[in-house]
Protein backbone atom coordinates (compact mmCIF):
# COMPACT_ATOMS: atom_id res chain seq x y z
CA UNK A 1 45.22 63.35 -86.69
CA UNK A 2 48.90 62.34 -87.18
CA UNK A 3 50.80 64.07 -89.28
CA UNK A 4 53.13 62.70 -91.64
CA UNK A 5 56.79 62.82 -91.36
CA UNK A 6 59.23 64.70 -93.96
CA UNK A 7 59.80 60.98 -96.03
CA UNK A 8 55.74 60.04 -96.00
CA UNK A 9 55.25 62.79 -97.43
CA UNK A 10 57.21 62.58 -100.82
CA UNK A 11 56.55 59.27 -100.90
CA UNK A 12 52.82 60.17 -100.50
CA UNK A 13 53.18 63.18 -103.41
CA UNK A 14 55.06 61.00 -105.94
CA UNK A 15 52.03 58.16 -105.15
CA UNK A 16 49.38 60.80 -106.34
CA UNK A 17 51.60 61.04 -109.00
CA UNK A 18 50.88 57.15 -109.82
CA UNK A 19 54.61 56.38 -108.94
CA UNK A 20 54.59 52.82 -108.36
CA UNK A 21 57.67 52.59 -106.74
CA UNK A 22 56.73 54.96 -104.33
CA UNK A 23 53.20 52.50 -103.93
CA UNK A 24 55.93 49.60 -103.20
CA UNK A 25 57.83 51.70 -100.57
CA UNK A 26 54.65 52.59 -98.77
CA UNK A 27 52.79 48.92 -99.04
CA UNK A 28 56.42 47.83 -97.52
CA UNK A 29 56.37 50.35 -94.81
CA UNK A 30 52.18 49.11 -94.05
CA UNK A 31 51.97 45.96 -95.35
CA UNK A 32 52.35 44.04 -91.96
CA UNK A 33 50.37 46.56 -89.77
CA UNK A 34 47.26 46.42 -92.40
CA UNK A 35 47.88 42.38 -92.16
CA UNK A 36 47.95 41.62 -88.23
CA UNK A 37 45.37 44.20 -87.76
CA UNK A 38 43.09 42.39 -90.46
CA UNK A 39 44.28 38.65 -89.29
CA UNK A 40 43.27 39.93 -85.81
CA UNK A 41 39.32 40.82 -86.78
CA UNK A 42 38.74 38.06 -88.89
CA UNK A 43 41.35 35.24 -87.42
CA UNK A 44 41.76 33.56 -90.70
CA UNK A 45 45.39 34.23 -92.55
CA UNK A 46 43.70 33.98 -95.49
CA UNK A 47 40.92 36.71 -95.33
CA UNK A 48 43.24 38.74 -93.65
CA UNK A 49 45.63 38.46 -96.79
CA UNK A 50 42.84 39.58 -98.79
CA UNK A 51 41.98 42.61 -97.32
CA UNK A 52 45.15 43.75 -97.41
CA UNK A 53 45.36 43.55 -101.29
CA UNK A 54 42.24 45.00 -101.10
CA UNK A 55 43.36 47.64 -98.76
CA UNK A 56 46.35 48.41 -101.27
CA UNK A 57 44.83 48.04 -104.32
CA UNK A 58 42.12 50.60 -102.73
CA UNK A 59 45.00 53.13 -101.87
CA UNK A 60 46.18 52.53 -105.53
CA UNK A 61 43.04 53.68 -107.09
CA UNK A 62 42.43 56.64 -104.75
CA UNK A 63 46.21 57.75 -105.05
CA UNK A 64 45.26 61.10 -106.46
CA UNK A 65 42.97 62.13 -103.50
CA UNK A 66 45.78 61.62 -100.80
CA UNK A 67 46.28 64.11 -98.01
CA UNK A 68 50.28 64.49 -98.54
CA UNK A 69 50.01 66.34 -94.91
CA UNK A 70 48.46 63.75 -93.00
CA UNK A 71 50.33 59.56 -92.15
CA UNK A 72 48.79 57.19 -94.49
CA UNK A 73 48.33 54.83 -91.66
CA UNK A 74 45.14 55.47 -90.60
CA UNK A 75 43.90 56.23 -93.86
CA UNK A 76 44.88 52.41 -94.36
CA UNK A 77 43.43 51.32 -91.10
CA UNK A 78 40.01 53.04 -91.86
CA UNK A 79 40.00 50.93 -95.56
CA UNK A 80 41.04 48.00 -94.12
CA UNK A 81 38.52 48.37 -91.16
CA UNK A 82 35.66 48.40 -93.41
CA UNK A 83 36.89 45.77 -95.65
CA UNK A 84 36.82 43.65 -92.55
CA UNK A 85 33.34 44.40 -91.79
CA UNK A 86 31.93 43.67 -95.35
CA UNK A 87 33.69 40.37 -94.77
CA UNK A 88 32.34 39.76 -91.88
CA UNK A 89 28.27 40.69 -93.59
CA UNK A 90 29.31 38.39 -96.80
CA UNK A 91 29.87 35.77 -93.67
CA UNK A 92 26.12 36.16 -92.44
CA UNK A 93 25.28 35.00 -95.97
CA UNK A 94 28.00 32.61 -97.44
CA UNK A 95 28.89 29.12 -95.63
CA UNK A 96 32.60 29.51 -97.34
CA UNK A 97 33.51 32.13 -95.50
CA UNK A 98 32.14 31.92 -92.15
CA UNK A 99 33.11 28.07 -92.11
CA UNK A 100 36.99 29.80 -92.92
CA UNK A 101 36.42 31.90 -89.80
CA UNK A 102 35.18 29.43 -87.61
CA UNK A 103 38.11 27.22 -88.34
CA UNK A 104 40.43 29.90 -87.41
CA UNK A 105 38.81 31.15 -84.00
CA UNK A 106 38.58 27.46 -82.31
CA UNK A 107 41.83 26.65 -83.74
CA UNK A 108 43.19 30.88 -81.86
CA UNK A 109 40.49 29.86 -79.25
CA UNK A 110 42.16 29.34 -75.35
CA UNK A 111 40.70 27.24 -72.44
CA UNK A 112 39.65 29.36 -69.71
CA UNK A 113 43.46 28.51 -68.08
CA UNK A 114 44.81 30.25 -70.90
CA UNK A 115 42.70 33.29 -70.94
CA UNK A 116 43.06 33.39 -67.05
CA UNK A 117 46.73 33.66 -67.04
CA UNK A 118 46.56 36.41 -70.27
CA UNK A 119 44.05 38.53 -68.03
CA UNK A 120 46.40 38.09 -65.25
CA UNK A 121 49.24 39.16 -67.16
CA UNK A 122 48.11 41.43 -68.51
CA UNK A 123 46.90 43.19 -65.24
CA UNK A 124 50.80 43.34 -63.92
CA UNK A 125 51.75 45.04 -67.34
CA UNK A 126 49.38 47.30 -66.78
CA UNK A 127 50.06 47.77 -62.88
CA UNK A 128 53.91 48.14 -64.06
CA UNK A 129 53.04 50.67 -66.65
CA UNK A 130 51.53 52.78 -64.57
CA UNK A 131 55.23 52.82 -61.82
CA UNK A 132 56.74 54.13 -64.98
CA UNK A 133 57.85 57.92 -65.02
CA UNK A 134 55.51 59.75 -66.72
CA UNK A 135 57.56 61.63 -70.00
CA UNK A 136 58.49 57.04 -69.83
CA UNK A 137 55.56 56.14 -69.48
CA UNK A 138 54.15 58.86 -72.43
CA UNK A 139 56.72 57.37 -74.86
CA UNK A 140 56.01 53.44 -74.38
CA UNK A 141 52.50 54.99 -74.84
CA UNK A 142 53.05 56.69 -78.09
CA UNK A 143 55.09 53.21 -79.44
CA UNK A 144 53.39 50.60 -78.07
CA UNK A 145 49.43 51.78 -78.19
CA UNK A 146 49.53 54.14 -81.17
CA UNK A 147 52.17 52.52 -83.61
CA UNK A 148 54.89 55.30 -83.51
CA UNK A 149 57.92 54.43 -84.49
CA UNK A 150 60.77 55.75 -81.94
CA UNK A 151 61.89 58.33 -84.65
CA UNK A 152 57.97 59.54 -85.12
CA UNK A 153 57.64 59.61 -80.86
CA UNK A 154 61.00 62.10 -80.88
CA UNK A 155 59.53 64.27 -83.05
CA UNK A 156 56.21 64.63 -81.70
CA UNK A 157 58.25 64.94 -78.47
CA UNK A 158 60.13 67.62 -79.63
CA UNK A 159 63.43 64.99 -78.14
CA UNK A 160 66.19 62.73 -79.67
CA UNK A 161 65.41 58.93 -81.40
CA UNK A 162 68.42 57.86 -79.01
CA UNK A 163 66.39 59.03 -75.93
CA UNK A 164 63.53 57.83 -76.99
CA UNK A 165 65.36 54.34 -77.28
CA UNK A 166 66.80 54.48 -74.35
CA UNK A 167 63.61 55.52 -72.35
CA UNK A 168 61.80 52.24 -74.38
CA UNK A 169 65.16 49.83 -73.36
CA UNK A 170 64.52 51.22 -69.59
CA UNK A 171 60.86 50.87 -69.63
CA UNK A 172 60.58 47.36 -71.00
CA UNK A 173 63.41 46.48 -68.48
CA UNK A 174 60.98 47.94 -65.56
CA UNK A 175 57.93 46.08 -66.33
CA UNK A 176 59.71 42.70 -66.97
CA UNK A 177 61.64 43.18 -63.85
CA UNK A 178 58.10 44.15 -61.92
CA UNK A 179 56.98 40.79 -63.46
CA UNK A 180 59.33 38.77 -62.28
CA UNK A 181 59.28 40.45 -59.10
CA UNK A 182 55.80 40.00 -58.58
CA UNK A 183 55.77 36.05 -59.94
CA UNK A 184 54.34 37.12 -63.53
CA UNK A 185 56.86 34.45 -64.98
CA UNK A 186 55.06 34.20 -68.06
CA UNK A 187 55.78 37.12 -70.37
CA UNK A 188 53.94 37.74 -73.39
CA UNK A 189 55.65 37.79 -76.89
CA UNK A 190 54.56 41.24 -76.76
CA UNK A 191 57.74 42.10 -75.09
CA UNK A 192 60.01 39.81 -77.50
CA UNK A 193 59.42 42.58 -80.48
């Protein structure tokens, strides 16, 4: 269970409150998280987009039954999770929909060169990962895998944002340079963010 940090939680007490400008700081703070996890289940933009209203307007009408101790995030996750998977049942039954997810996954579907190359790639990030320096190594973990943010990794750290920048800076500048080093030329957009 993560815990939430010292600005998640007022903003999480004033929501059970029914403050709706607190409701717009948070669906600002989730709003793309709850969307690229939803687009990436279902693969269409547009049931994706639904969810997440549905995933707000479901944190909206359970505001009063917060935990103001706990992050919101996977609170949101879990909602959006199973909005996802009664989308995917009303699919077994409706043409609309499943037609809308069909279209999506052959246009996101790659040819067997493509998925080669990912699985490939992703094989040397994982090989260079794992030359990183392990207190490294534990905070590309913490930012990468499980969505902290750098300030969020320091604290659970017990260490500085600034070091916790710097040790991100040094460990995406390892595994590109193992890349290249090892002919992985073709970096994923996952290390343009």
């Amino acid at each position: 269970m993560r815990l939430a940090t010292t600005g998640e939680i007022e903003l999480l007490e004033k929501l059970r409150q029914q403050d709706s400008a607190a409701f717009a700081a948070l669906y600002d703070l989730y709003v793309r998280k709850i969307y690229a996890y939803a687009l990436g289940v279902l693969k269409s933009p547009a049931l994706a987009e639904d969810v997440t209203q549905d995933t707000f307007v479901k944190l909206w009408e359970h505001a009063r039954g917060i935990h103001t101790d706990r992050s919101l995030q996977p609170f949101l996750f879990t909602i959006a999770r199973n909005h996802c998977l009664n989308v995917i049942k009303q699919a077994s039954r409706e043409s609309r929909i499943s037609d809308e997810v069909f279209a999506h996954a052959l246009d996101q579907a790659e040819n067997g060169l493509e998925y080669v190359e990912r699985k490939q790639t992703s094989e040397f990030i994982g090989q260079a990962i794992a030359e990183l320096p392990p207190q490294r190594r534990l905070i590309y973990d913490l930012c990468r895998n499980y969505g902290y943010s750098y300030k969020q990794a320091a604290e659970k750290l017990g260490i500085k944002d600034s070091t916790v920048n710097s040790q991100m800076v040094k460990a995406l500048k390892t595994i590109k340079d193992f890349m290249v080093r090892n002919g992985a030329l073709l970096l994923l957009l996952y290390y343009r963010s």
